[in-house]
Protein backbone atom coordinates (compact mmCIF):
# COMPACT_ATOMS: atom_id res chain seq x y z
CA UNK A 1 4.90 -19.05 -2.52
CA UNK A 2 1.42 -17.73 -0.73
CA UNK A 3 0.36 -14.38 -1.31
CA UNK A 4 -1.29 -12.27 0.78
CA UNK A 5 -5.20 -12.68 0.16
CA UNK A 6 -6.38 -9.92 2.49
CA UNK A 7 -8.62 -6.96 0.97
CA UNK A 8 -6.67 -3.34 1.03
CA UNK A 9 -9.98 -1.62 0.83
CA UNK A 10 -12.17 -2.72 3.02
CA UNK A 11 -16.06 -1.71 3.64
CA UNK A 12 -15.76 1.15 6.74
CA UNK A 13 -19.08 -0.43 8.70
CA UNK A 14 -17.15 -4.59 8.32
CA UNK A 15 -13.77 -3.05 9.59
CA UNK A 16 -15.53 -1.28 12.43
CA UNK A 17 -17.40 -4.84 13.28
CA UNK A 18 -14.68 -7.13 12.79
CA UNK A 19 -11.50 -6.14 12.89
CA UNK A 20 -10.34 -4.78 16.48
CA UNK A 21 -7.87 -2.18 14.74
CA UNK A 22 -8.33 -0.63 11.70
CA UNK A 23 -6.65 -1.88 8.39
CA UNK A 24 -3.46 0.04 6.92
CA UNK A 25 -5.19 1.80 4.37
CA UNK A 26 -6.83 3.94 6.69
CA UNK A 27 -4.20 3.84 9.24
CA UNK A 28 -2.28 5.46 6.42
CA UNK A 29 -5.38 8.19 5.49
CA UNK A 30 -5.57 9.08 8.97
CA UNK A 31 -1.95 10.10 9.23
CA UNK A 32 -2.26 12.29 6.28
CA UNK A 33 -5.31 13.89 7.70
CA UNK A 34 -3.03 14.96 10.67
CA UNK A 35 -0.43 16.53 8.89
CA UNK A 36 -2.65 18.35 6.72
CA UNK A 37 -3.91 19.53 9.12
CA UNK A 38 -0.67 20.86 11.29
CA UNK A 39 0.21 22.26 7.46
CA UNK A 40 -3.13 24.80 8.14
């Protein structure tokens, strides 16, 4: 059985580079920003 290898936390400046979407983790921390914000 393979297990996933990617990194969760990646560096902010190598996601922006290489990745054309950002990862999950701050998919996820973006979302949360939101509805804090609609909380205020």
């Amino acid at each position: 059985q393979e297990e996933n290898l990617s990194a969760m936390n990646t560096d902010p400046w190598y996601s922006a580079y290489h990745y054309s979407h950002p990862p999950l983790v701050e998919r996820l921390s973006a979302l949360e920003d939101l509805d804090s914000k609609k909380d205020n």
